[in-house]
C-alpha atoms as a PDB file:
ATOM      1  CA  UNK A   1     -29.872   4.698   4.193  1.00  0.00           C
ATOM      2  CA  UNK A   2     -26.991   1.772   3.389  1.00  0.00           C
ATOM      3  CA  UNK A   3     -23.692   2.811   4.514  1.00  0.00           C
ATOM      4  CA  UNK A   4     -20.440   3.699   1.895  1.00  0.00           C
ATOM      5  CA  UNK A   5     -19.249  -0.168   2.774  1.00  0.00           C
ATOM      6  CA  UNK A   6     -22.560  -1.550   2.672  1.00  0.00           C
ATOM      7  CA  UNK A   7     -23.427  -0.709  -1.288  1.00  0.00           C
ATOM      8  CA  UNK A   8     -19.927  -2.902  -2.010  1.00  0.00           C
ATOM      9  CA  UNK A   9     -19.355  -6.511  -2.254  1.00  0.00           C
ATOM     10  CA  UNK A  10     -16.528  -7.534   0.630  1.00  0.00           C
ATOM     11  CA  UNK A  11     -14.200  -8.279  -2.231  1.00  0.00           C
ATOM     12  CA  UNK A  12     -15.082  -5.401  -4.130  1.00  0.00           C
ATOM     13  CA  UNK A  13     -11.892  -3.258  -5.176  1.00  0.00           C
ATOM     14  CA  UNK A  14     -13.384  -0.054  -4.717  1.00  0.00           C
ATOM     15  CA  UNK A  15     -13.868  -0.842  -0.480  1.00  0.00           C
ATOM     16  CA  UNK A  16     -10.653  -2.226  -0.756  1.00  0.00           C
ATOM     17  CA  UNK A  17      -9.474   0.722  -2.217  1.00  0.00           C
ATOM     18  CA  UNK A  18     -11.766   2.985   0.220  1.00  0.00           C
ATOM     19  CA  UNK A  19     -10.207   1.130   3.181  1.00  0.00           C
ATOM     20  CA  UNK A  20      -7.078   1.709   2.563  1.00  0.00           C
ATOM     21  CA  UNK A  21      -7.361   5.247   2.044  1.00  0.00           C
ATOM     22  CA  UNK A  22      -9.303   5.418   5.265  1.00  0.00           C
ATOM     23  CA  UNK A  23      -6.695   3.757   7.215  1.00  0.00           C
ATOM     24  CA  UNK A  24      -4.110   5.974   5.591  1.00  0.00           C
ATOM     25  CA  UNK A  25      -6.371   8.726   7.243  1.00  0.00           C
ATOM     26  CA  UNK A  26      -6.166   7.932  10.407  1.00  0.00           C
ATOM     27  CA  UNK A  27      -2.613   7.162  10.259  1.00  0.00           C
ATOM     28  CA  UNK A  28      -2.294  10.134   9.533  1.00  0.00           C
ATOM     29  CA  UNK A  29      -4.758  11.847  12.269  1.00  0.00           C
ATOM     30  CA  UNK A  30      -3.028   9.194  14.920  1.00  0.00           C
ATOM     31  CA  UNK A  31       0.364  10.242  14.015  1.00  0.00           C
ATOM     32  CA  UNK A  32       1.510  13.721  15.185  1.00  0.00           C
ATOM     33  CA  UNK A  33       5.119  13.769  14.960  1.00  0.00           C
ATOM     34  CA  UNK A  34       6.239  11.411  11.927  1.00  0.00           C
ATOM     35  CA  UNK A  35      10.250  12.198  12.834  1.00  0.00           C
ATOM     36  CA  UNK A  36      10.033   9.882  16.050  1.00  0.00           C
ATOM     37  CA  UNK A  37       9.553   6.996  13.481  1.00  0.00           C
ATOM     38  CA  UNK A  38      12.776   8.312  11.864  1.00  0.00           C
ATOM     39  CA  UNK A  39      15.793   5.136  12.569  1.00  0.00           C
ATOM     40  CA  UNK A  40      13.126   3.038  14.037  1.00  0.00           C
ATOM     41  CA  UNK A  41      13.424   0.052  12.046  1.00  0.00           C
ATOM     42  CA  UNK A  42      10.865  -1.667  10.651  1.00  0.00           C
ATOM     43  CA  UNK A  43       9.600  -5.627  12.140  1.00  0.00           C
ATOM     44  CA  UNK A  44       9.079  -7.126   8.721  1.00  0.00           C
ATOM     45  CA  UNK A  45      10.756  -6.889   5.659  1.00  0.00           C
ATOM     46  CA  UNK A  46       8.615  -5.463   2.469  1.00  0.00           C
ATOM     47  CA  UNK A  47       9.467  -7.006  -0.865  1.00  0.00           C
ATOM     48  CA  UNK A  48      11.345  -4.040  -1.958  1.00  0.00           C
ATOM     49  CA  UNK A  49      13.845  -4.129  -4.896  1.00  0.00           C
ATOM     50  CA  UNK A  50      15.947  -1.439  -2.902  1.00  0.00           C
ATOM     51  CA  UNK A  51      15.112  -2.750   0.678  1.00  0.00           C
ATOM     52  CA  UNK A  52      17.796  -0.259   1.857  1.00  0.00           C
ATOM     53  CA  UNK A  53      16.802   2.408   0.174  1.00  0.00           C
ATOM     54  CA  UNK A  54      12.915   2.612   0.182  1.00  0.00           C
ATOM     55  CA  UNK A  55      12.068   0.811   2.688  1.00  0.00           C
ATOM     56  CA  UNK A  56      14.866   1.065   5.438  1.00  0.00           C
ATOM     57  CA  UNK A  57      12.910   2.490   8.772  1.00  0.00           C
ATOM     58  CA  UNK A  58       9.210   3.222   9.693  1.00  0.00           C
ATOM     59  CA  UNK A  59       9.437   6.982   8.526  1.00  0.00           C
ATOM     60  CA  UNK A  60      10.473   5.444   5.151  1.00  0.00           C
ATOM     61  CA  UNK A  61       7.201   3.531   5.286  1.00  0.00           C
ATOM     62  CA  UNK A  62       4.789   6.173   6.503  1.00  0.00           C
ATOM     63  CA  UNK A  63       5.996   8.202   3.724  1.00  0.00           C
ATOM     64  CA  UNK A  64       5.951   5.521   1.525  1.00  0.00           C
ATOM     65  CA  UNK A  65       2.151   4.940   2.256  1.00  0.00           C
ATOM     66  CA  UNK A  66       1.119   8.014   2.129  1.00  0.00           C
ATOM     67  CA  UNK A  67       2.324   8.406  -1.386  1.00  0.00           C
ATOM     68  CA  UNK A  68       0.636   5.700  -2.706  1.00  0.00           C
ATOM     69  CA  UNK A  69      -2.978   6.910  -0.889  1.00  0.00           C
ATOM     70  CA  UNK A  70      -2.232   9.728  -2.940  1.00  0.00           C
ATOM     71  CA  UNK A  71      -1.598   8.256  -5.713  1.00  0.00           C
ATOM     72  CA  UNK A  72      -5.110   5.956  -5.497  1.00  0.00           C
ATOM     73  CA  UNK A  73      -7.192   8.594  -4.886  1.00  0.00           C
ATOM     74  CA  UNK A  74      -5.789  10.417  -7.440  1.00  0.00           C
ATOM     75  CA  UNK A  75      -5.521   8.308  -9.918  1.00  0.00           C
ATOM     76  CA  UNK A  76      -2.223   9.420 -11.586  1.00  0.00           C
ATOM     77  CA  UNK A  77      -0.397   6.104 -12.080  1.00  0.00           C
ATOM     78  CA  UNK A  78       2.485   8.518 -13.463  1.00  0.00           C
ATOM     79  CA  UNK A  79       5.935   7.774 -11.308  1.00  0.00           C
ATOM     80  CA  UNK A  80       9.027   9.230 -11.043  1.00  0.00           C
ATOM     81  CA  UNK A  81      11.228   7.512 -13.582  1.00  0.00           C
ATOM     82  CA  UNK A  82      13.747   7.009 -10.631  1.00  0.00           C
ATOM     83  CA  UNK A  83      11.916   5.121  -8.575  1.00  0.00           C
ATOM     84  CA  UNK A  84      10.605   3.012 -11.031  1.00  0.00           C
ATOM     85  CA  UNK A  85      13.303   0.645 -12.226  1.00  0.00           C
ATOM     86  CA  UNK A  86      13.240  -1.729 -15.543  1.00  0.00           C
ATOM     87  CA  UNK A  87      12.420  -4.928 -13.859  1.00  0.00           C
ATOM     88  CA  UNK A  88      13.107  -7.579 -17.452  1.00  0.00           C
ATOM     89  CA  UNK A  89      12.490 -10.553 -15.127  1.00  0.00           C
ATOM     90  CA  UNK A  90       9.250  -9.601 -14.397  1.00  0.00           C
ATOM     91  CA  UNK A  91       7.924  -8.582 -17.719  1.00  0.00           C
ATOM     92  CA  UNK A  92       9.691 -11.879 -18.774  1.00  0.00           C
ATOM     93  CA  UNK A  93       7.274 -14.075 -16.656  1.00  0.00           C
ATOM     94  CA  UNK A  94       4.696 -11.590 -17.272  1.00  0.00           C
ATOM     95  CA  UNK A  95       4.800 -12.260 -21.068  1.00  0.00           C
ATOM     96  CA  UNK A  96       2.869 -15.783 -21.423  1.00  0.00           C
ATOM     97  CA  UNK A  97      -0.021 -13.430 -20.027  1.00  0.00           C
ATOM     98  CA  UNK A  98      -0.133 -11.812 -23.081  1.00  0.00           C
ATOM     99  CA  UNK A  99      -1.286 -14.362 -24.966  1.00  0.00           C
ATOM    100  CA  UNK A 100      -4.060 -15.216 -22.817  1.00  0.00           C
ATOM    101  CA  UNK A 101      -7.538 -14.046 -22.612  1.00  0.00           C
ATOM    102  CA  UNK A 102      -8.381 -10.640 -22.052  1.00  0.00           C
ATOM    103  CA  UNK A 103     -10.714 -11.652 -19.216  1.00  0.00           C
ATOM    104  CA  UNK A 104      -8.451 -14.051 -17.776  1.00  0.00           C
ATOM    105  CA  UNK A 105      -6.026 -11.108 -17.885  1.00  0.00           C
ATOM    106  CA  UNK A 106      -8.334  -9.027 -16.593  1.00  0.00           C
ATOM    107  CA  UNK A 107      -9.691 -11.108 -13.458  1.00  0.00           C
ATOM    108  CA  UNK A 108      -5.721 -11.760 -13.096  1.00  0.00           C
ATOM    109  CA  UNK A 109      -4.992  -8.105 -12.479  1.00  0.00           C
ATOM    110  CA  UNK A 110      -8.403  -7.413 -10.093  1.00  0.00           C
ATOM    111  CA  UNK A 111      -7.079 -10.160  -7.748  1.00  0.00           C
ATOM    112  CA  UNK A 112      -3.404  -8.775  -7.916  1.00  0.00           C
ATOM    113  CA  UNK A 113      -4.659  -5.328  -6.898  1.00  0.00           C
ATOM    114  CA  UNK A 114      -6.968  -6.731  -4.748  1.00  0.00           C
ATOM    115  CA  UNK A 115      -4.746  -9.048  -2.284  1.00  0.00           C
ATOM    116  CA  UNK A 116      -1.748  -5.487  -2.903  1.00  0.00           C
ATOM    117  CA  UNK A 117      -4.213  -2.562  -1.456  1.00  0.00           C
ATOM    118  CA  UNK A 118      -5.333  -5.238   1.629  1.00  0.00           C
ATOM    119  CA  UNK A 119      -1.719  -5.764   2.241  1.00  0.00           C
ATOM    120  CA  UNK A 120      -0.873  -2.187   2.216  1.00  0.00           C
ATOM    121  CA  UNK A 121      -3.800  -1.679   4.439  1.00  0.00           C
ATOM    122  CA  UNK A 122      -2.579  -4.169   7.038  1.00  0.00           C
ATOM    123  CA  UNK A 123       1.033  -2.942   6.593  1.00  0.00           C
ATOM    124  CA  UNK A 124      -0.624   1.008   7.573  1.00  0.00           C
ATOM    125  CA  UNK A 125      -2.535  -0.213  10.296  1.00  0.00           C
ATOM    126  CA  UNK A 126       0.448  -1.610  12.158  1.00  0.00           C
ATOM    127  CA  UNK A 127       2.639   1.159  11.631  1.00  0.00           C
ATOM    128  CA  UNK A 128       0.102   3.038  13.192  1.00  0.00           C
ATOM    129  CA  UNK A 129       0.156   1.056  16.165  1.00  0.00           C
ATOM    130  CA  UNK A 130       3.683   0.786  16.552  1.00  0.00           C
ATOM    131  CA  UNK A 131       3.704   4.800  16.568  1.00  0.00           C
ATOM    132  CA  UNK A 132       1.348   4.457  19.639  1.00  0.00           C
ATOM    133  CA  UNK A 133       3.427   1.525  21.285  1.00  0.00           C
ATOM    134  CA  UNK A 134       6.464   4.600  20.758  1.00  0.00           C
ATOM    135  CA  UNK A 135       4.487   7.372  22.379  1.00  0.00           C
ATOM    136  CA  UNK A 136       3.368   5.059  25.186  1.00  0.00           C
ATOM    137  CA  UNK A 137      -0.148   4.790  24.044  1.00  0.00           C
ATOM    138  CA  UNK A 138      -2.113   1.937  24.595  1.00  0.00           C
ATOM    139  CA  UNK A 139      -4.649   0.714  22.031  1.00  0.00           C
END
């Protein structure tokens, strides 16, 4: 019997999408106390619109992450008008897209989503080990 992974293309959204959840998982499982990642401030800066709010220290992040897992899995793209913010610059350079092809559009999007779940994956996998690195354990 194939493995989960195994009946998906590497590039295929839905691992992409499965691997993220699963390494939201055992962020989750690996992290015990959340509140010692509270002030602990983050190595890399996310492309956030409100850096200082959203994204300011690892708890930030963790919670951050989690939230969107939840979101994925499921599937309620619904989000709090507050934290979603009328960005006109980006539907201004998103607007020549609307002219083009659907599939063009389409395949556009897939990659977008694509290369943002791996990213988030990465970005949960090292928080995770920079909780262990905290607690003194060693990978």
């Amino acid at each position: 019997m194939q493995s989960a992974e195994a009946k998906f293309n590497k590039n295929s959204l839905l691992l992409a999408l499965k691997r993220y959840s699963s390494a939201v998982s055992d962020m989750e499982q690996t992290i015990l106390l959340p509140s010692l990642l509270r002030d602990v401030p983050s190595d890399e800066m996310w492309e956030c619109e409100a850096a200082e709010e959203s994204c300011r220290d690892l708890y930030s992040n963790y919670l951050m992450l989690k939230a969107i897992r939840n979101t994925v899995e499921s599937s309620m793209g619904l989000l709090d008008a507050h934290k979603v913010k009328n960005n006109t610059a980006l539907n201004k350079t998103l607007e020549p897209l609307l002219d083009t092809n659907p599939e063009a559009l389409f395949c556009f999007h897939m990659r977008g989503l694509f290369s943002v779940m791996s990213d988030l994956t990465k970005k949960t996998q090292s928080l995770t080990e920079k909780y262990m690195d905290i607690i003194g354990v060693a990978n």
